[in-house]
PDB file of N, CA and C in Angstrom:
ATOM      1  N   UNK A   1      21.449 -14.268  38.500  1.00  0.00           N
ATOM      2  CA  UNK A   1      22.259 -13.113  38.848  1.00  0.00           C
ATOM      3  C   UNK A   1      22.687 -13.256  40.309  1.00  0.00           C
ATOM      4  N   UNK A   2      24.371 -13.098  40.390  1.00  0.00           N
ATOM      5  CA  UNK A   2      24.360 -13.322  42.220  1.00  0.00           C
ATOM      6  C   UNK A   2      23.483 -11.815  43.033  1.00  0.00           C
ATOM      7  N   UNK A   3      23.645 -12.690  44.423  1.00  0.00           N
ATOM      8  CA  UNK A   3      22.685 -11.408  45.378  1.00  0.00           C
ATOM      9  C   UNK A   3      23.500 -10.413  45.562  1.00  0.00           C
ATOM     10  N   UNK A   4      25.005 -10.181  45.455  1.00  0.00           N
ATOM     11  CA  UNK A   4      25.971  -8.683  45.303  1.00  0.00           C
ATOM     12  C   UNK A   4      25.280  -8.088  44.141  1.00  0.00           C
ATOM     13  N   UNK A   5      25.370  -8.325  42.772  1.00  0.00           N
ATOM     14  CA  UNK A   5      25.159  -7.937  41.437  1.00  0.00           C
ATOM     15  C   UNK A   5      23.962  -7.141  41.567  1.00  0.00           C
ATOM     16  N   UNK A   6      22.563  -8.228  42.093  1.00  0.00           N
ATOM     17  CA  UNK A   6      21.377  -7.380  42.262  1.00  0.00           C
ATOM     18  C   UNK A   6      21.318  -6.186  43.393  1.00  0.00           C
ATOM     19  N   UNK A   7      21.879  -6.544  44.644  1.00  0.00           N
ATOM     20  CA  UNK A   7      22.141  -5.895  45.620  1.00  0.00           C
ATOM     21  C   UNK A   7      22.576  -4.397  45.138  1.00  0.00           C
ATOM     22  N   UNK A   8      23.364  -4.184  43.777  1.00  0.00           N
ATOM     23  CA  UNK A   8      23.942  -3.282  43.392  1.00  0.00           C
ATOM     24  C   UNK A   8      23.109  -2.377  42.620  1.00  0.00           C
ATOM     25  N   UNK A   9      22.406  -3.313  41.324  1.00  0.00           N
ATOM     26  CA  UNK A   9      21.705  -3.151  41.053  1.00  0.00           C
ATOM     27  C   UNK A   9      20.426  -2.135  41.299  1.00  0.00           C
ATOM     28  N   UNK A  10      20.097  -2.299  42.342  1.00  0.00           N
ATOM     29  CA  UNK A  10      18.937  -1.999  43.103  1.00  0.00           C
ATOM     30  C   UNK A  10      19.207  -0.784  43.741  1.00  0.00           C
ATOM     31  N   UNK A  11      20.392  -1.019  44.404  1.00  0.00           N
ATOM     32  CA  UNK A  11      20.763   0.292  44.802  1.00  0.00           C
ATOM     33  C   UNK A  11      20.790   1.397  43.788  1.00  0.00           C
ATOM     34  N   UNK A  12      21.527   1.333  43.132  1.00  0.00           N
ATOM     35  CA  UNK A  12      21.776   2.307  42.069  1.00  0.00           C
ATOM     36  C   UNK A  12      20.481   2.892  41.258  1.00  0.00           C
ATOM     37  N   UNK A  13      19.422   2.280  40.972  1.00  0.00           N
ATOM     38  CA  UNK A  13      18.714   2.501  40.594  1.00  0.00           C
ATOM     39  C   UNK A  13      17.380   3.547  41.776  1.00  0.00           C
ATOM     40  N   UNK A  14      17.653   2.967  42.935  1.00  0.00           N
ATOM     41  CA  UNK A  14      16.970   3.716  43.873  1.00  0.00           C
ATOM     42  C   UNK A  14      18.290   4.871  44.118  1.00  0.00           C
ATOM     43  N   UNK A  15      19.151   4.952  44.273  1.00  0.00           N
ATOM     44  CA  UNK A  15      19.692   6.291  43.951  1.00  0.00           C
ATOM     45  C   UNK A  15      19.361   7.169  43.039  1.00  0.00           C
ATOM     46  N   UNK A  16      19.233   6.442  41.763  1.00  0.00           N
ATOM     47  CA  UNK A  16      19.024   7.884  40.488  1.00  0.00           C
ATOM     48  C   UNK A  16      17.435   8.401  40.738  1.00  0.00           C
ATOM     49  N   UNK A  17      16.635   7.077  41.554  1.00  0.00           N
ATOM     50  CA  UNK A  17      15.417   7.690  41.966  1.00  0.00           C
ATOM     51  C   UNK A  17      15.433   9.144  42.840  1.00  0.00           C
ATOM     52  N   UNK A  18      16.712   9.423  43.825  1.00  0.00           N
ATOM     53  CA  UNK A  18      16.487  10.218  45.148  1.00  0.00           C
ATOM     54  C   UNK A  18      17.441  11.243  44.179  1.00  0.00           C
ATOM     55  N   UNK A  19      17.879  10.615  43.262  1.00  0.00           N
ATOM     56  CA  UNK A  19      18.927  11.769  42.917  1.00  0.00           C
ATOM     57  C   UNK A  19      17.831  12.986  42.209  1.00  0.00           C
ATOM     58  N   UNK A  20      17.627  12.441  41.016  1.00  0.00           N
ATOM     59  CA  UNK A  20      16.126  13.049  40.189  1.00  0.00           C
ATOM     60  C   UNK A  20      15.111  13.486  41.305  1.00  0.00           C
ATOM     61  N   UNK A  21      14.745  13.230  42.222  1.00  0.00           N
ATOM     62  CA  UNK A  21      13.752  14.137  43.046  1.00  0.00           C
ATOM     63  C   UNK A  21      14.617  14.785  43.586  1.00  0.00           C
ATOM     64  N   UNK A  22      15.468  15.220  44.109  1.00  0.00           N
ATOM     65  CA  UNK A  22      16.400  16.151  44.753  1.00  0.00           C
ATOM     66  C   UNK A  22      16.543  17.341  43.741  1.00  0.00           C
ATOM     67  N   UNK A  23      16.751  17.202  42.864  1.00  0.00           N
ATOM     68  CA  UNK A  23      17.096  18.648  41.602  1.00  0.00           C
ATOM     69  C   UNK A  23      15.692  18.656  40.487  1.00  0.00           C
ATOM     70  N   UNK A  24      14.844  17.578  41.367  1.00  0.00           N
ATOM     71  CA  UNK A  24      13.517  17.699  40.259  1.00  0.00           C
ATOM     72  C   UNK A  24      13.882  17.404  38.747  1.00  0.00           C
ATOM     73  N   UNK A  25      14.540  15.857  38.318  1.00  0.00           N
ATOM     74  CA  UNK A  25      14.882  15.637  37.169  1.00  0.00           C
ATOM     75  C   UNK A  25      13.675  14.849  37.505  1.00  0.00           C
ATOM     76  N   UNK A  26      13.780  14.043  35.842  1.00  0.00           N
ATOM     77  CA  UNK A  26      12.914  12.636  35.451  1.00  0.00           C
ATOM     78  C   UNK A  26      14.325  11.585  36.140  1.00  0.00           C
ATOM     79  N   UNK A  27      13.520  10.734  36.256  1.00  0.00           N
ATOM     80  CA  UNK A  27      15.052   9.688  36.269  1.00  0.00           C
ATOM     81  C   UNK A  27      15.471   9.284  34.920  1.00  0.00           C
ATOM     82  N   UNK A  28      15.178   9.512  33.799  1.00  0.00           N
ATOM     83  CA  UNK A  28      15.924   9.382  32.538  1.00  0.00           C
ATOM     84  C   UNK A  28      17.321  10.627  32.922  1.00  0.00           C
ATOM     85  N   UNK A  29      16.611  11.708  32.822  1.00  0.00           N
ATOM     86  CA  UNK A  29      17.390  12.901  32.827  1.00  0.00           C
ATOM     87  C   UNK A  29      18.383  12.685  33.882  1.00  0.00           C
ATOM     88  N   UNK A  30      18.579  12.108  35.419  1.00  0.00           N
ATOM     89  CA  UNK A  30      18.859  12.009  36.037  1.00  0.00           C
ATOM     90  C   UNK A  30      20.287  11.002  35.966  1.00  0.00           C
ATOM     91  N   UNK A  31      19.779  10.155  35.174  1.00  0.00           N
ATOM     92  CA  UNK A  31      20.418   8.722  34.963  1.00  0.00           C
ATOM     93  C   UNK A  31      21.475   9.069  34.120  1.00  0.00           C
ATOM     94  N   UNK A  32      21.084  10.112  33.004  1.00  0.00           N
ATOM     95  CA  UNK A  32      22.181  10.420  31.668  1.00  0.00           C
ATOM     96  C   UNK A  32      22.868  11.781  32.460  1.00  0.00           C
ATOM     97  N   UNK A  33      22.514  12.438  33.153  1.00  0.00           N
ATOM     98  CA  UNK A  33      23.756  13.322  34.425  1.00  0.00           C
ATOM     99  C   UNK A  33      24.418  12.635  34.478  1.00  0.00           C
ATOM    100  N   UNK A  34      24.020  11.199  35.445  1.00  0.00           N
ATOM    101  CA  UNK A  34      24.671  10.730  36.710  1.00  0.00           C
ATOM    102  C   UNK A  34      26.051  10.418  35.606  1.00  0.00           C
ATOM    103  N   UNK A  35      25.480   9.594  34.530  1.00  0.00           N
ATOM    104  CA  UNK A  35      26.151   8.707  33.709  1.00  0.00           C
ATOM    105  C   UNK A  35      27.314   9.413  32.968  1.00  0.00           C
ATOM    106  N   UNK A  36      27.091  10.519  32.384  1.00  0.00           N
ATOM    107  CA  UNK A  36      27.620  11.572  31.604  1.00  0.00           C
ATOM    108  C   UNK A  36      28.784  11.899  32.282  1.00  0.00           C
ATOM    109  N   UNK A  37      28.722  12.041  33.777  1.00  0.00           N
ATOM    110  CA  UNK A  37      29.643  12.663  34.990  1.00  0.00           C
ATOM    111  C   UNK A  37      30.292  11.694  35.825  1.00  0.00           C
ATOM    112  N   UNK A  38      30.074  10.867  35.055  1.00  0.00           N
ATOM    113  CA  UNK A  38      30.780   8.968  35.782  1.00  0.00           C
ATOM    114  C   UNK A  38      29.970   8.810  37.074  1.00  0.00           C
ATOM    115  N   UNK A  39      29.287   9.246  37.557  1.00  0.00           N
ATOM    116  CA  UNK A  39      28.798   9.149  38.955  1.00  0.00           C
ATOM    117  C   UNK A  39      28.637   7.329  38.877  1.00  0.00           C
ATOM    118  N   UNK A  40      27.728   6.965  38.152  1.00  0.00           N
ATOM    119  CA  UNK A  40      27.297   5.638  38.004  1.00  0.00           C
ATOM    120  C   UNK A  40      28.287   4.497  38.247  1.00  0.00           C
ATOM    121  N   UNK A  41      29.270   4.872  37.284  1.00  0.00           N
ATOM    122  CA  UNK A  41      30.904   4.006  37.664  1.00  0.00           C
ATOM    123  C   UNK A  41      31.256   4.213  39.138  1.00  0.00           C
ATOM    124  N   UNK A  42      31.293   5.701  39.594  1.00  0.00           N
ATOM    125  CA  UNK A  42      31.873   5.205  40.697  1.00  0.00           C
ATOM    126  C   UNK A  42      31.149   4.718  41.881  1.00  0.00           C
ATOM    127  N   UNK A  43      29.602   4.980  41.617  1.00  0.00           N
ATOM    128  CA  UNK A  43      28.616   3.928  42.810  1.00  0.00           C
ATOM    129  C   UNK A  43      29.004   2.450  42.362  1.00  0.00           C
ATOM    130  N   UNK A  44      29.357   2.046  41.206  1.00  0.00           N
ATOM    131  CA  UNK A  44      29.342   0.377  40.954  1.00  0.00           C
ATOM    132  C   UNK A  44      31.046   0.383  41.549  1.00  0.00           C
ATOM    133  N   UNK A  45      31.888   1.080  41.554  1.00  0.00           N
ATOM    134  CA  UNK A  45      33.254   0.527  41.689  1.00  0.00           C
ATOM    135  C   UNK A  45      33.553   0.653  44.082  1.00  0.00           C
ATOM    136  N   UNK A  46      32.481   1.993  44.158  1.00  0.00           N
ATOM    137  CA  UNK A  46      32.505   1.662  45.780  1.00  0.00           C
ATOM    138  C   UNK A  46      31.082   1.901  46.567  1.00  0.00           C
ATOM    139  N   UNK A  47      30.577   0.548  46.022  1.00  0.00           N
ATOM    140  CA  UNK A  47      29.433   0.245  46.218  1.00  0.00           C
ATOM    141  C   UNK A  47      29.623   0.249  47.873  1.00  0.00           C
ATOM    142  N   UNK A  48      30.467  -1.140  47.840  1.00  0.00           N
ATOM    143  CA  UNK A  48      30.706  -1.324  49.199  1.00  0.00           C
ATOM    144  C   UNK A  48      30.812  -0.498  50.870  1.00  0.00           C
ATOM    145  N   UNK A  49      30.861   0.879  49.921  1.00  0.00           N
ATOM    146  CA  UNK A  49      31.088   2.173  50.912  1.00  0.00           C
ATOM    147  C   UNK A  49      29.810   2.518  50.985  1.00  0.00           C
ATOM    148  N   UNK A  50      29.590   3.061  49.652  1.00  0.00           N
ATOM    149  CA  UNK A  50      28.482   3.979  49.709  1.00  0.00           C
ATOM    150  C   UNK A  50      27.396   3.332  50.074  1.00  0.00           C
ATOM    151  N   UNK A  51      26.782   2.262  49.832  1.00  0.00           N
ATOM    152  CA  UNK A  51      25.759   1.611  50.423  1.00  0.00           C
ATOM    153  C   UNK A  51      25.288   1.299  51.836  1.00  0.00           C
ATOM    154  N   UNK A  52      26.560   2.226  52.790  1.00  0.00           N
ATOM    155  CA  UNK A  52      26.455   2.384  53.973  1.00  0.00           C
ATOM    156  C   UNK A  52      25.769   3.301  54.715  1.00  0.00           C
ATOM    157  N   UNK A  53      25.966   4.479  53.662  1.00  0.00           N
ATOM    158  CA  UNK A  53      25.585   6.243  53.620  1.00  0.00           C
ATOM    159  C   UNK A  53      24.258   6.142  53.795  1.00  0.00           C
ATOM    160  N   UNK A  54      23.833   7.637  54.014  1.00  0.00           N
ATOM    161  CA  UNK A  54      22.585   7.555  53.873  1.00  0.00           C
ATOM    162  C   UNK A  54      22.391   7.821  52.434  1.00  0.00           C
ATOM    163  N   UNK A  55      21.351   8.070  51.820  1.00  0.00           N
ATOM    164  CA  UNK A  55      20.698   8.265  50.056  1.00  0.00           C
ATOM    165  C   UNK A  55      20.887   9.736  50.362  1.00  0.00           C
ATOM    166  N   UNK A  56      20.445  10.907  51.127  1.00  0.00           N
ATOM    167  CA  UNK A  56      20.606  12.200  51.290  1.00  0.00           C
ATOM    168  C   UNK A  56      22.138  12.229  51.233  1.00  0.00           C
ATOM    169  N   UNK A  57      23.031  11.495  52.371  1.00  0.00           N
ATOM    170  CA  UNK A  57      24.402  12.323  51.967  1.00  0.00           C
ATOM    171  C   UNK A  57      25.090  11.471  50.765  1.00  0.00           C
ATOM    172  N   UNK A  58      24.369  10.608  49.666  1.00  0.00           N
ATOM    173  CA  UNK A  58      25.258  10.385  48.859  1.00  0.00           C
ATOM    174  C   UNK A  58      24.619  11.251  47.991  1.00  0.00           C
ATOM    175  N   UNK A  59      23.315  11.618  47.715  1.00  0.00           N
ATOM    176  CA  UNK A  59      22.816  12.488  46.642  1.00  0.00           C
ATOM    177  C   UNK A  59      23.926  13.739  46.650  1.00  0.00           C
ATOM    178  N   UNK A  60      24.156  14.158  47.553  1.00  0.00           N
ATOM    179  CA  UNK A  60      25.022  15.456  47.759  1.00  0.00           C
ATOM    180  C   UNK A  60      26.132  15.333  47.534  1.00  0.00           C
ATOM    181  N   UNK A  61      27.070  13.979  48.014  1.00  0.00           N
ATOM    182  CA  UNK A  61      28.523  13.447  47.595  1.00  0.00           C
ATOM    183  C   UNK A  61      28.733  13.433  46.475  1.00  0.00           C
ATOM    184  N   UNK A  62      27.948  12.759  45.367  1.00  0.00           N
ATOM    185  CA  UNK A  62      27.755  12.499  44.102  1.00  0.00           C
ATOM    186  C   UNK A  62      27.549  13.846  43.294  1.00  0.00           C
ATOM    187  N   UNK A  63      26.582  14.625  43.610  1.00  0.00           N
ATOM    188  CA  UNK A  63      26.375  16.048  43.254  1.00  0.00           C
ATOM    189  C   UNK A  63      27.627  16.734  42.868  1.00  0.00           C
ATOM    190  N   UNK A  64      28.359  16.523  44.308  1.00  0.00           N
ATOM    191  CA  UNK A  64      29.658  17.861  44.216  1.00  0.00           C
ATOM    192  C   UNK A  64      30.828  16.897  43.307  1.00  0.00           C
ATOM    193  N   UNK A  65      30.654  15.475  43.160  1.00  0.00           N
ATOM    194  CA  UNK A  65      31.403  14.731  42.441  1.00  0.00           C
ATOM    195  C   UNK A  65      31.519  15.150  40.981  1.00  0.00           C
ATOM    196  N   UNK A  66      30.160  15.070  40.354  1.00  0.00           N
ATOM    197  CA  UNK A  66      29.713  15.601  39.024  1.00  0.00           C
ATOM    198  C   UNK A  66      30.167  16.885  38.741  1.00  0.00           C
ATOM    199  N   UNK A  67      29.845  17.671  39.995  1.00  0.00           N
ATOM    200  CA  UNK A  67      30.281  19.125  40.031  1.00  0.00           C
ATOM    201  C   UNK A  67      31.807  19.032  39.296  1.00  0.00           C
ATOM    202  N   UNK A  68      32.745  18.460  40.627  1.00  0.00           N
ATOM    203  CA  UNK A  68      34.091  18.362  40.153  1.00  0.00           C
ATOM    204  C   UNK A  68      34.339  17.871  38.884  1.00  0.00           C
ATOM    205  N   UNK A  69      33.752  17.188  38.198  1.00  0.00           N
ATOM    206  CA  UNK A  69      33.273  16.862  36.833  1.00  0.00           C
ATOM    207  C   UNK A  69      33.225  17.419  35.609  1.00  0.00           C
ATOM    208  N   UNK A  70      32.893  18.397  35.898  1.00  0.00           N
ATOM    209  CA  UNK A  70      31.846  19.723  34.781  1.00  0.00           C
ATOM    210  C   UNK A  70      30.622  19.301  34.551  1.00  0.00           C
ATOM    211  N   UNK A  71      29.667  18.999  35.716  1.00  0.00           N
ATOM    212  CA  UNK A  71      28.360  19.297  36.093  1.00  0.00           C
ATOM    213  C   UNK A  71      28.331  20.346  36.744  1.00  0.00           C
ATOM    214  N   UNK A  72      26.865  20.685  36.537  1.00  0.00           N
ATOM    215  CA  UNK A  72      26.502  21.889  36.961  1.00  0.00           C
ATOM    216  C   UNK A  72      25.022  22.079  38.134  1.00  0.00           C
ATOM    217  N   UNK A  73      24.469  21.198  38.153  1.00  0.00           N
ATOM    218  CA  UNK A  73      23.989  20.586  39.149  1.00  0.00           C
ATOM    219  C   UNK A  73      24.455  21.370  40.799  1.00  0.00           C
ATOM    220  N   UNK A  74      24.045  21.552  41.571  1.00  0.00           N
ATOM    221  CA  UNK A  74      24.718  21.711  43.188  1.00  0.00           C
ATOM    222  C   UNK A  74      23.441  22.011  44.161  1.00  0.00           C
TER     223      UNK A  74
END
């Protein structure tokens, strides 16, 4: 697997970790939000950005993303 792919990888997965403790999901529950509300697509399509952020202000970016979504989450 190249080191971008995992790099991504990894991230994303330690996101749905901070995401799920932030609103007190499981990370299953967390993962099928994120997923349900495209969040997931758009961490893999601007990785490159967001992996700059901190994990607090993307939990919240992503949040109001889903929001705009029809999540209900905030």
């Amino acid at each position: 697997m190249p080191q971008e792919t995992q790099n991504k990888a990894e991230y994303i997965v330690i996101f749905i970790s901070e995401f799920a403790r932030r609103f007190g999901l499981s990370a299953v529950q967390a993962y099928r939000y994120l997923n349900r509300y495209k969040a997931i697509d758009f961490l893999d399509e601007q990785y490159n950005v967001a992996h700059t952020q901190s994990f607090e202000n993307m939990v919240q970016n992503m949040a109001g993303y889903c929001q705009r979504h029809g999540g209900a989450l905030v």
